[in-house]
Structures are given as structure tokens and as C-alpha cells.
Protein backbone atom coordinates (compact mmCIF):
# COMPACT_ATOMS: atom_id res chain seq x y z
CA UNK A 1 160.02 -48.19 97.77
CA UNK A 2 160.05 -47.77 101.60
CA UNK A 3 163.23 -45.66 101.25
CA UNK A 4 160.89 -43.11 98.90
CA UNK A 5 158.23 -42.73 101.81
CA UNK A 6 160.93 -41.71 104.09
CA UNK A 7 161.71 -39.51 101.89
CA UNK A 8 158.50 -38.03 101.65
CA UNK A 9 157.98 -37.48 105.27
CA UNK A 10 161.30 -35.63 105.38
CA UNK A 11 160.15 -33.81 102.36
CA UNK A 12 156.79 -32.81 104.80
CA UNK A 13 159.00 -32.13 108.35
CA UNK A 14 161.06 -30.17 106.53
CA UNK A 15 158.52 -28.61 104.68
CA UNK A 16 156.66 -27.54 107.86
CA UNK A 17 160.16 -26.58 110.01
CA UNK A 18 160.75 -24.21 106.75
CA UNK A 19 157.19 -22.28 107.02
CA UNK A 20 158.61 -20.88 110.37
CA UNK A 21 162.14 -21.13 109.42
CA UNK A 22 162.41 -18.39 106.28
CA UNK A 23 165.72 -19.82 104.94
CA UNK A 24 163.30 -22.84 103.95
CA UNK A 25 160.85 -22.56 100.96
CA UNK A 26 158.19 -24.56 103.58
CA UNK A 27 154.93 -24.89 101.66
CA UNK A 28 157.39 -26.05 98.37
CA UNK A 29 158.91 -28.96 100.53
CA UNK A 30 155.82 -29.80 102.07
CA UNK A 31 153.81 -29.94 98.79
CA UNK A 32 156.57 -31.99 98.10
CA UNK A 33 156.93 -34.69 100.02
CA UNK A 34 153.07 -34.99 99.67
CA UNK A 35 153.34 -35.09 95.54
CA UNK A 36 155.86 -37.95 96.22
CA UNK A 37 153.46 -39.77 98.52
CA UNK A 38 150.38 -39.56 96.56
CA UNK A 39 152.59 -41.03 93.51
CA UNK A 40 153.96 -43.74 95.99
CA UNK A 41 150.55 -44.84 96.21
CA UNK A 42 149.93 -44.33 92.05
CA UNK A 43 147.29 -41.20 93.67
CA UNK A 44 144.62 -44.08 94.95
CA UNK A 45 144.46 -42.61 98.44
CA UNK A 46 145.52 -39.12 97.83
CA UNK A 47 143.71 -38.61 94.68
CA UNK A 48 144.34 -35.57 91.59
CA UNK A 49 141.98 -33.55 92.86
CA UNK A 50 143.66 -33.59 96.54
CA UNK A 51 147.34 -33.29 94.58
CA UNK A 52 145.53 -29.98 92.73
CA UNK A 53 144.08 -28.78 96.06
CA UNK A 54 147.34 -28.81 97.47
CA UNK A 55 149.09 -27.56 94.94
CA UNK A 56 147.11 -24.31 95.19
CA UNK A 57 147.41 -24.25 98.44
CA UNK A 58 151.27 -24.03 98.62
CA UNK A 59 150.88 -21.19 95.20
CA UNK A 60 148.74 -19.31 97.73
CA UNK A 61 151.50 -19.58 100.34
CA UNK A 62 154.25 -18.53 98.05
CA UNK A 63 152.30 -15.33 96.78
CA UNK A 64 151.75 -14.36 100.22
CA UNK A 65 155.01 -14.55 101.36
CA UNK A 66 156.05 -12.21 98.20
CA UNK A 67 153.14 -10.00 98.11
CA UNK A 68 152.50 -9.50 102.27
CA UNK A 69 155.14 -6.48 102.40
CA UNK A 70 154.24 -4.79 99.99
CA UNK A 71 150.37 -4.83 100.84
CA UNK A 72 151.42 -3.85 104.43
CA UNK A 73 152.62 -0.59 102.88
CA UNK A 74 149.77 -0.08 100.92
CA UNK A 75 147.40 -0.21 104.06
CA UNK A 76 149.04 2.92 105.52
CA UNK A 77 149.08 4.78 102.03
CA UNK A 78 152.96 4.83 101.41
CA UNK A 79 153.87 4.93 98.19
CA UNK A 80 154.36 3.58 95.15
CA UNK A 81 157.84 3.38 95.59
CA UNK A 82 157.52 1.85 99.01
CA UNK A 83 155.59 -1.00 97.95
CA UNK A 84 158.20 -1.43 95.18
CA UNK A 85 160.96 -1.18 98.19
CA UNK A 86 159.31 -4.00 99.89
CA UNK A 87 159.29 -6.11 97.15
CA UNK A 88 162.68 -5.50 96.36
CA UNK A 89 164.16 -5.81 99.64
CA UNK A 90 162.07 -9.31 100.01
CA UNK A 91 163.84 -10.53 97.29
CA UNK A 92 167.54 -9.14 98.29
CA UNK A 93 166.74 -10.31 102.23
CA UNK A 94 166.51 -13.81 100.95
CA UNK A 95 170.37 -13.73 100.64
CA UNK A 96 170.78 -12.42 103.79
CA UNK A 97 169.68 -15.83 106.03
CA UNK A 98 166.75 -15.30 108.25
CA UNK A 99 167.47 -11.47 109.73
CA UNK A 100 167.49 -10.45 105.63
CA UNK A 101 164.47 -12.13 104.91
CA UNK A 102 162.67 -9.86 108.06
CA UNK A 103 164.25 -6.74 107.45
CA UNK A 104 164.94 -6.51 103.96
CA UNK A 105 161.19 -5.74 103.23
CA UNK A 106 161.39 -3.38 106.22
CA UNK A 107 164.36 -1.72 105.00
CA UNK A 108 163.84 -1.44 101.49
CA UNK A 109 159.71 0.05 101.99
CA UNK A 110 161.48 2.95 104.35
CA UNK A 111 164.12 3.25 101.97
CA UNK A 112 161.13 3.35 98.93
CA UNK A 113 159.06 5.79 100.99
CA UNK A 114 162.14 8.12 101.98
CA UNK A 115 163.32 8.36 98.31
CA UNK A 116 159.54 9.58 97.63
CA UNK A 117 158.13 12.08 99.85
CA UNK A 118 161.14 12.78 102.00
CA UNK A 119 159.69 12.66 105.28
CA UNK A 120 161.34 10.24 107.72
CA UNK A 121 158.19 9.64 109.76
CA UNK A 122 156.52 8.26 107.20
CA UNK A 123 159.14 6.18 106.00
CA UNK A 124 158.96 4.01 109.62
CA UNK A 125 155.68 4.22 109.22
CA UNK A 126 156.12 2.30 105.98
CA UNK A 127 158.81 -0.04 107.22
CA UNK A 128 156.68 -1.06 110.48
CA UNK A 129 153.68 -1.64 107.86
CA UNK A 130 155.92 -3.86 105.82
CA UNK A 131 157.06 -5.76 108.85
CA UNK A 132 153.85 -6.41 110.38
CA UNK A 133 152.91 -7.52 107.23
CA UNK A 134 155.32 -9.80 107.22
CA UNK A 135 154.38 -11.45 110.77
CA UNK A 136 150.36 -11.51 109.05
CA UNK A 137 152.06 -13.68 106.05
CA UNK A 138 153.87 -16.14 108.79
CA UNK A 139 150.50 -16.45 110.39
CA UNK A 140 148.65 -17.26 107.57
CA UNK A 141 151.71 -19.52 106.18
CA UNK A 142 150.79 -21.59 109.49
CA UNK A 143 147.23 -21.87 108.52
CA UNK A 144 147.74 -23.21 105.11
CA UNK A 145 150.45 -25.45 106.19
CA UNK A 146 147.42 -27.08 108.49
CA UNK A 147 145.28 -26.84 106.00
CA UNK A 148 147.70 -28.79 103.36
CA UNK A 149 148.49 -31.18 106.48
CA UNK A 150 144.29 -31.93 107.14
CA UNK A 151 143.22 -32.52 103.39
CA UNK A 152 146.85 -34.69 103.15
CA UNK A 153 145.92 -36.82 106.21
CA UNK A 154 141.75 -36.74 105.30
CA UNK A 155 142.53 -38.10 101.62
CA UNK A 156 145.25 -40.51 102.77
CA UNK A 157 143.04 -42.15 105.66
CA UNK A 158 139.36 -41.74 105.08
């Protein structure tokens, strides 16, 4: 059983290199390796209700990642098809390593917002939304990942 809480802390280090690394689904590792040391213990220091706080926790880090481009380009009133764009080229940019996973919501909002109203300036305007919106989701990544870390550590030792 030893061998499984190795595992586990992997499971976590990984799971916390992958919130700043994008090739890595982070909070998924990191919730995890703590699922598999709560059970290690049968839950009696990391209780259900810690597990189901965590587990929402990571959810809320996986929708942000998804939905963090495409609410960029709603904050500077691009379209429809921009927000669809950023969506879109979140999901293609995942097979294109870490660069793919930056600028394919960048690429594909400019390319939504081009295709719609035709005017280029708006269409960086767009893309730069979707980016920064991108560096707000990596921010806030890092503050659930502490978050998951604190009520991890609080349930397991106090």
C-alpha cells in the first residue's frame, strides 16, 4: 500500500506542474492523486465532504479553462462568432502542445470576429481579449490549485 501513496503524490506534483504546464490536465491529476489518498486512508482523514469539495473545485477549474476565451471576447463586445472561434480554437490548440493551447483561442476569436463584421481591428481586438482571458484562467487555475492543496492538507492533518 506504500507504493499507492507514492502514487498519489505523483498524481498531486504532477497535477500542480500541469496547471502551469497546459499539455497537462492539472486540476484532473491533482484531484487525483488526492481521490487516491483519501481512499488509502478508507476517507477517515480526508472525509466525503472534503473528496466533494474538491471535486468541485477541479469542475470549476476545468470550466474555466474552456469557458475563459470565450468570455474574454464577450467583454469587448465581439461577436457571436468570436466567442464561438475561441471555443473552437481552445479545443483544436490542445493538439498543438503548449503554443496551440495559447494561440488557438487567440486565433480562432480573430478568425470568428473577421468572418463577422469584416473589420480587422476588431478582430485583434477580439484575439487580445481571448488571450488575456486566457492568462485570467491560468491565474485563477493557481488559486484553486491552492485552494484544493489547503482543504487537502487541513482535512488530512487537523
Amino acid at each position: 500500500m506504500e507504493w499507492l501513496w507514492i502514487v498519489a503524490i505523483l498524481l498531486m506534483l504532477i497535477g500542480i506542474a500541469g496547471v502551469v504546464l497546459p499539455v497537462l490536465p492539472g486540476t484532473p491529476l491533482l484531484f487525483a492523486g488526492m481521490l487516491l489518498g483519501a481512499w488509502l486512508d478508507d476517507f477517515s482523514k480526508v472525509g466525503v465532504i472534503a473528496v466533494v469539495v474538491l471535486g468541485v473545485l477541479a469542475l470549476l477549474a476545468w470550466a474555466i479553462d474552456f469557458l475563459a476565451g470565450i468570455l474574454g471576447t464577450k467583454l469587448v463586445g465581439a461577436s457571436g462568432y468570436a466567442m464561438a472561434g475561441a471555443g473552437i480554437g481552445g479545443v483544436v490548440g490542445l493538439f498543438g502542445g503548449i503554443p496551440g493551447l495559447i494561440l488557438g483561442p487567440v486565433i480562432g476569436a480573430a478568425a470568428g470576429e473577421l468572418y463577422a463584421r469584416k473589420d480587422a481591428q476588431q478582430a485583434a481586438k477580439a484575439g487580445v481579449a481571448a488571450g488575456l482571458g486566457f492568462v485570467i484562467a491560468m491565474a485563477a487555475k493557481l488559486g484553486i490549485t491552492v485552494a484544493m492543496v489547503g482543504v487537502f492538507l487541513f482535512a488530512y492533518f487537523v
